[in-house]
PDB file of N, CA and C in Angstrom:
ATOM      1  N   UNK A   1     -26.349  21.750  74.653  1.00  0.00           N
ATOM      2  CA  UNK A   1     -26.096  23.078  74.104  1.00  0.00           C
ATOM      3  C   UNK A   1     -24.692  23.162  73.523  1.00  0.00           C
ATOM      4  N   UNK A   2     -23.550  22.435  74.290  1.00  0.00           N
ATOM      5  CA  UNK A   2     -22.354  22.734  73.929  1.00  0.00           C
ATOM      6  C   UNK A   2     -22.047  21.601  72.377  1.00  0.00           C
ATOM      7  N   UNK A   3     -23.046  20.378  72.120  1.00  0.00           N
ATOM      8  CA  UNK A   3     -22.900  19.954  70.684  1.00  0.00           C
ATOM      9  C   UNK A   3     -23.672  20.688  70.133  1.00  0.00           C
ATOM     10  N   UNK A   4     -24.398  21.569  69.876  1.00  0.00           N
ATOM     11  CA  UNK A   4     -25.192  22.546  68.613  1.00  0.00           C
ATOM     12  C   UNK A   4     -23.554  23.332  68.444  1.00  0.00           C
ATOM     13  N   UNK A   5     -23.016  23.673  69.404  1.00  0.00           N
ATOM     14  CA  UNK A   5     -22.406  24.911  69.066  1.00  0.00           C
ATOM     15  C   UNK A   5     -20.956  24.180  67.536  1.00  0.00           C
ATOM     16  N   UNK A   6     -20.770  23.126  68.971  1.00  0.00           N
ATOM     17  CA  UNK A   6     -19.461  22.546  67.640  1.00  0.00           C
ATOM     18  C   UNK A   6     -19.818  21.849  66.271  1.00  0.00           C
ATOM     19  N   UNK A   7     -21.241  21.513  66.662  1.00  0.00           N
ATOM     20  CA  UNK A   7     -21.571  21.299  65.085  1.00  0.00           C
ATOM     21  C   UNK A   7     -21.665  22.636  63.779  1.00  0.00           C
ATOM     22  N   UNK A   8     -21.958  23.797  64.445  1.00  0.00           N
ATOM     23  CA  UNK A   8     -22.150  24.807  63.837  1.00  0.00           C
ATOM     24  C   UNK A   8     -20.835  24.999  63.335  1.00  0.00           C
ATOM     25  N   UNK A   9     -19.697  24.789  63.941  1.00  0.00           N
ATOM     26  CA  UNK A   9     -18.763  25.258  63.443  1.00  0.00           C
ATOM     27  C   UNK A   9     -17.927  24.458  62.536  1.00  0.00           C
ATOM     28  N   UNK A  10     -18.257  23.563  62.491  1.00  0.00           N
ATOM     29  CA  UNK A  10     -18.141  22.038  61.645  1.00  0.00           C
ATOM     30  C   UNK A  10     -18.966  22.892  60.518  1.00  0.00           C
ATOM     31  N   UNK A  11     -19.965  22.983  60.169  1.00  0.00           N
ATOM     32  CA  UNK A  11     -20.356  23.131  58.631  1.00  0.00           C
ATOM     33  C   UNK A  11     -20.165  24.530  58.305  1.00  0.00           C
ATOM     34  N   UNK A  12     -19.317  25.602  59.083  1.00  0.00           N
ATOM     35  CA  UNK A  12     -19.203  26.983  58.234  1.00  0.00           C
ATOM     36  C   UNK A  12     -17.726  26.730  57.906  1.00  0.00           C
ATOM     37  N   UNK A  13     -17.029  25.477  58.031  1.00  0.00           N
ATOM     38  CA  UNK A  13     -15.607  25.352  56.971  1.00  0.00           C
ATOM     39  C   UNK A  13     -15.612  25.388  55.553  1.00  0.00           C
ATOM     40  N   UNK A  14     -15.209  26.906  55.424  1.00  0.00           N
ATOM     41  CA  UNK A  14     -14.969  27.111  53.927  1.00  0.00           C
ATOM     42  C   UNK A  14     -14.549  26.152  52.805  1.00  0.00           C
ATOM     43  N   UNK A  15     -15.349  25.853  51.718  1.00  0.00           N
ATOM     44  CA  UNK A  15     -14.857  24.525  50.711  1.00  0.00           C
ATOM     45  C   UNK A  15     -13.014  25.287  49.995  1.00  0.00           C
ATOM     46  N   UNK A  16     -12.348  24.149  50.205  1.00  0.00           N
ATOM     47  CA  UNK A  16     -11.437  24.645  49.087  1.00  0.00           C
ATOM     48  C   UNK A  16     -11.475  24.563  47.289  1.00  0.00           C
ATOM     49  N   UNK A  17     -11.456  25.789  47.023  1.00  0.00           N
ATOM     50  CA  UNK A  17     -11.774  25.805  45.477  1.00  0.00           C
ATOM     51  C   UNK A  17     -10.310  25.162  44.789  1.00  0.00           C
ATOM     52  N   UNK A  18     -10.515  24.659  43.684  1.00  0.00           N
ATOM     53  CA  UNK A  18      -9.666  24.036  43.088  1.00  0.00           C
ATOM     54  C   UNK A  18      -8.645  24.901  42.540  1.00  0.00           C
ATOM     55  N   UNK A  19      -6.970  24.919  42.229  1.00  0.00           N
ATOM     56  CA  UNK A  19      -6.395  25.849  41.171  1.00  0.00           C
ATOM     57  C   UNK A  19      -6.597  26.171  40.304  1.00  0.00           C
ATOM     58  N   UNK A  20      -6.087  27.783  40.243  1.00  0.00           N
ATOM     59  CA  UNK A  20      -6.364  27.835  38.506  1.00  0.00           C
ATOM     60  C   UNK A  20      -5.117  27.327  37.538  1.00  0.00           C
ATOM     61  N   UNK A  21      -3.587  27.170  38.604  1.00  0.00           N
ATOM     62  CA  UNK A  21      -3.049  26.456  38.022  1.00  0.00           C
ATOM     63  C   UNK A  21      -3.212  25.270  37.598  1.00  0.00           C
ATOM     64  N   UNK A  22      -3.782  24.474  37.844  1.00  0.00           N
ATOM     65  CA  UNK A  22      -4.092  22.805  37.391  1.00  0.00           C
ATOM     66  C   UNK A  22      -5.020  22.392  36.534  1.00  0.00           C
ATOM     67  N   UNK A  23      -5.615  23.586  35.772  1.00  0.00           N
ATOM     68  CA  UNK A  23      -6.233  23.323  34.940  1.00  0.00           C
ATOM     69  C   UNK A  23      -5.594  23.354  33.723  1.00  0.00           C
ATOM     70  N   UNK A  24      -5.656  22.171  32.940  1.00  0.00           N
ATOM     71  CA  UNK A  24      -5.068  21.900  31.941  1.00  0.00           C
ATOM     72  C   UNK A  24      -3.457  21.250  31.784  1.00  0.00           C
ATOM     73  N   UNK A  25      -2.847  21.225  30.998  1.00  0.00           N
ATOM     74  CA  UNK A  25      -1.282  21.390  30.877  1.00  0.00           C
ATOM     75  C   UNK A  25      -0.391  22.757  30.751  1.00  0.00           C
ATOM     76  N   UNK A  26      -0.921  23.251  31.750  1.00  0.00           N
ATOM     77  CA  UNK A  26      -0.055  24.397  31.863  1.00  0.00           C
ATOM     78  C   UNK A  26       1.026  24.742  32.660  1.00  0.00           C
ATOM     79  N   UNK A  27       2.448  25.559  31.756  1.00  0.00           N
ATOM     80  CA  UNK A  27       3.696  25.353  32.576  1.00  0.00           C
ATOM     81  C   UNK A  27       3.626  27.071  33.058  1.00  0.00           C
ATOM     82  N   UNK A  28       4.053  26.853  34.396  1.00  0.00           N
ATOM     83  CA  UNK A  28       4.508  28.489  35.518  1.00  0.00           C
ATOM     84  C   UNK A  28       5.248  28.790  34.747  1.00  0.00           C
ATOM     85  N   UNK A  29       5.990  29.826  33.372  1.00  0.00           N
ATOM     86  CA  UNK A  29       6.453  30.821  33.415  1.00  0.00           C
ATOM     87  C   UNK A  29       6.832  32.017  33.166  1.00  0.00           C
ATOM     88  N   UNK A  30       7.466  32.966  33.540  1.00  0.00           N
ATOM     89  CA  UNK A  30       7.373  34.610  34.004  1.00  0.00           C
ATOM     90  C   UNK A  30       7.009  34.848  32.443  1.00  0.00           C
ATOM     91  N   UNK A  31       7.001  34.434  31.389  1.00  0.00           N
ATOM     92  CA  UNK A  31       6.563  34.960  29.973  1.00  0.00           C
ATOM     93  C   UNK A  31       4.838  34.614  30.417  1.00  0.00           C
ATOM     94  N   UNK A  32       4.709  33.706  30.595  1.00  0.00           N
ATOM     95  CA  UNK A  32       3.196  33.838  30.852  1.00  0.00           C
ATOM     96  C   UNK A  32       2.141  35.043  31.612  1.00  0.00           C
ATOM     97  N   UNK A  33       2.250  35.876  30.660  1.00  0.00           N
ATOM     98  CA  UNK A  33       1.914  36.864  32.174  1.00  0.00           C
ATOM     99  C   UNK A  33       0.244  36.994  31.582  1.00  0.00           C
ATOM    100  N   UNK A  34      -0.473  35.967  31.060  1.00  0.00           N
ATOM    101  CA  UNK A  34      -2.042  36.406  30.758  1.00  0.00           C
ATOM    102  C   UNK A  34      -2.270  35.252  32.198  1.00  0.00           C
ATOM    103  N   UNK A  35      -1.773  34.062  32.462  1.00  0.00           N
ATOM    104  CA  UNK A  35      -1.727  33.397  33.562  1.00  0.00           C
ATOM    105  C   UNK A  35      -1.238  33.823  34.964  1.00  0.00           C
ATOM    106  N   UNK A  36      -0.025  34.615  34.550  1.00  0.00           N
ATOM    107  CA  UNK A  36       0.384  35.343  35.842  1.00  0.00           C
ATOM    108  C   UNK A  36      -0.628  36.297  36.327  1.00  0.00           C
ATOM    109  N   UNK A  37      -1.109  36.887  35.714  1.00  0.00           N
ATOM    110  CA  UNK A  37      -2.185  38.439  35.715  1.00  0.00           C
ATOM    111  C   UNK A  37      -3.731  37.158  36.521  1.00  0.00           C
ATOM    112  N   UNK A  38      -3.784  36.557  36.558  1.00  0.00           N
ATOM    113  CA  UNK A  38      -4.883  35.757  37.296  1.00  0.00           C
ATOM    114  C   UNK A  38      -4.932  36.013  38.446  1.00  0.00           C
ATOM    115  N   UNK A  39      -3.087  35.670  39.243  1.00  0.00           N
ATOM    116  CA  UNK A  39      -2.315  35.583  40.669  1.00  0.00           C
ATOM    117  C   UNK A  39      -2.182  36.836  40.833  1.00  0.00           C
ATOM    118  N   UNK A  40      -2.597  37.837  40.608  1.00  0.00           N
ATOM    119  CA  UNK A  40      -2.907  39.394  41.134  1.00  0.00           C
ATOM    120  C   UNK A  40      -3.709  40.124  40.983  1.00  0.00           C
ATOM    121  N   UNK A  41      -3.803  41.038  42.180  1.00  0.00           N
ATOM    122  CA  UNK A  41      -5.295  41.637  42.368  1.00  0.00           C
ATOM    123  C   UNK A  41      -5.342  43.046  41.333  1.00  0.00           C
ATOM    124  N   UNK A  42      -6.519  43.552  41.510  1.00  0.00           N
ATOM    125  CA  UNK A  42      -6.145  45.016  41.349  1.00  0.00           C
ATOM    126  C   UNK A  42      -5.708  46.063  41.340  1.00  0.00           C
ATOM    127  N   UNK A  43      -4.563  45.815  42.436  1.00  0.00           N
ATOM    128  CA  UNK A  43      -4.197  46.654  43.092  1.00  0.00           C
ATOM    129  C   UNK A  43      -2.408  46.489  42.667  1.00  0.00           C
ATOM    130  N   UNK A  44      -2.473  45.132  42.035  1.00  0.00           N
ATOM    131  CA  UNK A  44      -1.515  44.375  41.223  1.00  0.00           C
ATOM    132  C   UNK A  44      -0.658  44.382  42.489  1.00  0.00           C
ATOM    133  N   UNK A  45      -1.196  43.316  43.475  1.00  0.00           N
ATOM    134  CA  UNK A  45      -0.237  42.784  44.615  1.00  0.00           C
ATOM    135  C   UNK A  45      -0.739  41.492  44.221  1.00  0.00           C
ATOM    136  N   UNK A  46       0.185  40.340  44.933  1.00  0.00           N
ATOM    137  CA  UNK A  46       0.542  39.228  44.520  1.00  0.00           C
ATOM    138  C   UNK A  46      -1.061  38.759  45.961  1.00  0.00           C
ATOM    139  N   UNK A  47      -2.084  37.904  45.185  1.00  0.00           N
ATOM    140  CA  UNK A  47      -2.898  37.399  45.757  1.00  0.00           C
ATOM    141  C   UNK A  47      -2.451  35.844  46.827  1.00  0.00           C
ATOM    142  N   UNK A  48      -3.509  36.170  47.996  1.00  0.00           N
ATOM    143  CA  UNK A  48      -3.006  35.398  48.837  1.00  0.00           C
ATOM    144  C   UNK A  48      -3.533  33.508  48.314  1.00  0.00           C
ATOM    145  N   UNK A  49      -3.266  32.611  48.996  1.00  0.00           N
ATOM    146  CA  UNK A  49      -3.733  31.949  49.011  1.00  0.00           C
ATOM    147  C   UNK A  49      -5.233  31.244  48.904  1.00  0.00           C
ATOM    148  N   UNK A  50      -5.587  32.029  49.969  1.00  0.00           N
ATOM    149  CA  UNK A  50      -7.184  31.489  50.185  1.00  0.00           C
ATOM    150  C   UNK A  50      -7.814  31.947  48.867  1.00  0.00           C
ATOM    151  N   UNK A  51      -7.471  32.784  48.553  1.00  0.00           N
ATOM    152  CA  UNK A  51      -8.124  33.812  46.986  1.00  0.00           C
ATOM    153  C   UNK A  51      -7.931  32.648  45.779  1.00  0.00           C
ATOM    154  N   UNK A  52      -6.687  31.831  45.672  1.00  0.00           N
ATOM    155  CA  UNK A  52      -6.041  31.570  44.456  1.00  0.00           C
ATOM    156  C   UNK A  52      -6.419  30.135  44.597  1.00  0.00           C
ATOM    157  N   UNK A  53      -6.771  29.385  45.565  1.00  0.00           N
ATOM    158  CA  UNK A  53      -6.789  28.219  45.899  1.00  0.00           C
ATOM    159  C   UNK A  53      -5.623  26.744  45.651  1.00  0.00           C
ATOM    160  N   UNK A  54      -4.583  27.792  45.359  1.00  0.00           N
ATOM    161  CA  UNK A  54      -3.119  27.168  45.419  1.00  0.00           C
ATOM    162  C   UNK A  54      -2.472  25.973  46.944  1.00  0.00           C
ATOM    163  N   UNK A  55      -2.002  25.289  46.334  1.00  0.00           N
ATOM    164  CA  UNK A  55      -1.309  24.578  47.540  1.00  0.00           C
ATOM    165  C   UNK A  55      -0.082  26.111  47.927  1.00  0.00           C
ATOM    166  N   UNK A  56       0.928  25.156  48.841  1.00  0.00           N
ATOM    167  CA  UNK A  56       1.959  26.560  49.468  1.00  0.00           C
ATOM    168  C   UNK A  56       3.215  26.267  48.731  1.00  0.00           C
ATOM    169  N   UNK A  57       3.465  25.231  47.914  1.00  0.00           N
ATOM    170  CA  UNK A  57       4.361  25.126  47.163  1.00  0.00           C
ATOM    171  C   UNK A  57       4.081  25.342  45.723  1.00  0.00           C
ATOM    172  N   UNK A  58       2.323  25.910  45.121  1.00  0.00           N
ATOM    173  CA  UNK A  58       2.388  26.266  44.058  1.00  0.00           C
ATOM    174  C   UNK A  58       2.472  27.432  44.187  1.00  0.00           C
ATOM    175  N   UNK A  59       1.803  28.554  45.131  1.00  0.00           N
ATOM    176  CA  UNK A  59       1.862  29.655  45.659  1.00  0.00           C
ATOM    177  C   UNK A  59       3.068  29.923  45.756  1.00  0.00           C
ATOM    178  N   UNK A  60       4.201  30.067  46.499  1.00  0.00           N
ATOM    179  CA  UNK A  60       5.460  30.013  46.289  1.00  0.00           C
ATOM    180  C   UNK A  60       6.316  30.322  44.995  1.00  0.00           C
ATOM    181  N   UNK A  61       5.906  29.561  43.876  1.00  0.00           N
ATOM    182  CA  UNK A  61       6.220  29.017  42.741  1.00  0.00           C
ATOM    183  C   UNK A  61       5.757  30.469  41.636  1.00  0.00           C
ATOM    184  N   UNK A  62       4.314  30.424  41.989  1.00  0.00           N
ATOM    185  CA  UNK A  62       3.561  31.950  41.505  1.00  0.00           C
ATOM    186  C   UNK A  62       4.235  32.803  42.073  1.00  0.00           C
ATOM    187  N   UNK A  63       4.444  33.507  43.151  1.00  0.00           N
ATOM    188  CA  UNK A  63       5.169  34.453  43.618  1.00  0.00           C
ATOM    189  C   UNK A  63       6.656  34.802  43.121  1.00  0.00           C
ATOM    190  N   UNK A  64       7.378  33.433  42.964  1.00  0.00           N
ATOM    191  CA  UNK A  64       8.498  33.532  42.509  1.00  0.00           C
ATOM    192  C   UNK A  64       8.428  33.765  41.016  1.00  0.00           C
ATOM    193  N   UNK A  65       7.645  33.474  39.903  1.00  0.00           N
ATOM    194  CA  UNK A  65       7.477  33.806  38.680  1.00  0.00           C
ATOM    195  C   UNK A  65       6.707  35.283  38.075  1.00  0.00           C
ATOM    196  N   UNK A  66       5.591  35.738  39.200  1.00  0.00           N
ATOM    197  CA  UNK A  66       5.570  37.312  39.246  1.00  0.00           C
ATOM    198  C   UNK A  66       6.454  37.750  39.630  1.00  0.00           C
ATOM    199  N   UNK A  67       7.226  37.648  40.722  1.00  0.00           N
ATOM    200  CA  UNK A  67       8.454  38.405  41.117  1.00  0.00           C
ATOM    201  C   UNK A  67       9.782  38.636  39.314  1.00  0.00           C
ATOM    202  N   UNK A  68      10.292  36.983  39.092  1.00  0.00           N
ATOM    203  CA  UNK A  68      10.863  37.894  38.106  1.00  0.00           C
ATOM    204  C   UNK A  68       9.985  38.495  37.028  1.00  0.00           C
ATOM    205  N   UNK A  69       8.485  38.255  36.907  1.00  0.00           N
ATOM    206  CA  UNK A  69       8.070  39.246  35.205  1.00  0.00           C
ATOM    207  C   UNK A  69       8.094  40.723  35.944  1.00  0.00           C
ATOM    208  N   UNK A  70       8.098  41.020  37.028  1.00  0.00           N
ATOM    209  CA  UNK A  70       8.195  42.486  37.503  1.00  0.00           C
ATOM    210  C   UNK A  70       9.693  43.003  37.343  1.00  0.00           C
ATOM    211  N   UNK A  71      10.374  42.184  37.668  1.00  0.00           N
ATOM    212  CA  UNK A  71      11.422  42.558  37.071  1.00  0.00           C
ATOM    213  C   UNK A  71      12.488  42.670  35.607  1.00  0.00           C
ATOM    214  N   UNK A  72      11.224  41.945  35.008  1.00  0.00           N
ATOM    215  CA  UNK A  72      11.865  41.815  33.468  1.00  0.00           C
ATOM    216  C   UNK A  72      10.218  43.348  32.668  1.00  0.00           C
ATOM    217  N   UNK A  73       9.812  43.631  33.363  1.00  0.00           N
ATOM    218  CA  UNK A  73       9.122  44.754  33.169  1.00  0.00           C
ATOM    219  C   UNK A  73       7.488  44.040  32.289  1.00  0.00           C
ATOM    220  N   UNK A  74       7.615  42.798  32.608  1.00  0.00           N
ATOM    221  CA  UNK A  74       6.234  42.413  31.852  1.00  0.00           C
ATOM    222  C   UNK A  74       4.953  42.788  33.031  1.00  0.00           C
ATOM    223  N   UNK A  75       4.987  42.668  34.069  1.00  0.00           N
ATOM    224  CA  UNK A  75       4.216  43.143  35.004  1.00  0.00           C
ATOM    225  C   UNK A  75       4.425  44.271  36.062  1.00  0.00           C
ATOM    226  N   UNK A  76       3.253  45.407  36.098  1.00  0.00           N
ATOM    227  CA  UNK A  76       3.233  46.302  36.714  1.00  0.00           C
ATOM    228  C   UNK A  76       3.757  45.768  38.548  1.00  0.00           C
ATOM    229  N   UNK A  77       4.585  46.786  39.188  1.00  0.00           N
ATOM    230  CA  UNK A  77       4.895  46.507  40.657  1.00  0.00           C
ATOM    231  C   UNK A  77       3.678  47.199  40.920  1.00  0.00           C
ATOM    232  N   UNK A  78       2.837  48.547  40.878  1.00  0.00           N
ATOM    233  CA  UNK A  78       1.993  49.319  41.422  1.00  0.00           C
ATOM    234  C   UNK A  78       0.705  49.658  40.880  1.00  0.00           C
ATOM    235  N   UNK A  79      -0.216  49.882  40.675  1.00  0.00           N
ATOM    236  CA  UNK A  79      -0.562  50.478  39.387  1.00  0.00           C
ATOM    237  C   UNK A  79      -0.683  51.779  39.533  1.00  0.00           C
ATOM    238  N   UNK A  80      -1.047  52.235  38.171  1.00  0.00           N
ATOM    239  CA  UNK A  80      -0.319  53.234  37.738  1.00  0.00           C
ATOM    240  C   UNK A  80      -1.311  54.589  37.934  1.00  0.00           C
ATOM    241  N   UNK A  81      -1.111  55.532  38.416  1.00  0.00           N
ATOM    242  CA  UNK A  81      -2.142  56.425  38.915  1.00  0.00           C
ATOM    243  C   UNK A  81      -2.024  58.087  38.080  1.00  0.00           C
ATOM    244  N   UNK A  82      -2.776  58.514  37.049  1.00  0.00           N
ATOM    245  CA  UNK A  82      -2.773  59.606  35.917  1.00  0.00           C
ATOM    246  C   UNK A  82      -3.351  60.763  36.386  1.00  0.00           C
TER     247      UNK A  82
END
């Protein structure tokens, strides 16, 4: 009984999806914001990992390049509510 259980939990490990950074020759930066706008949700917060399928040093890298287009005003901090 106790190998059914650990096998079960052996095949519900989520696949890791590939980046959307690594597709192609594409360079991280803050002018890119049709690429940046990928790395955020709707809610235009900076998407986590598991979502983006980033390593933690490309993630990082994204965060740090939305961070400055929010501050150079190419990307919304909130969105915007009328």
């Amino acid at each position: 009984m106790a190998e059914k259980r650990d096998f079960d939990k052996r095949e519900r490990r989520p696949r890791k999806r590939p980046s959307k950074l690594l597709e192609g020759d594409t360079k991280l930066n803050y002018k890119n914001v049709e690429l940046l706008s990928n790395f955020i949700t709707e809610r235009k917060k900076i998407a986590p990992r598991r979502m983006t399928g980033c390593t933690a040093l490309q993630q990082r890298q994204v965060a740090q390049e939305i961070k400055k287009a929010r501050y150079m005003a190419l990307l919304p901090y909130v969105v915007s509510h009328n």
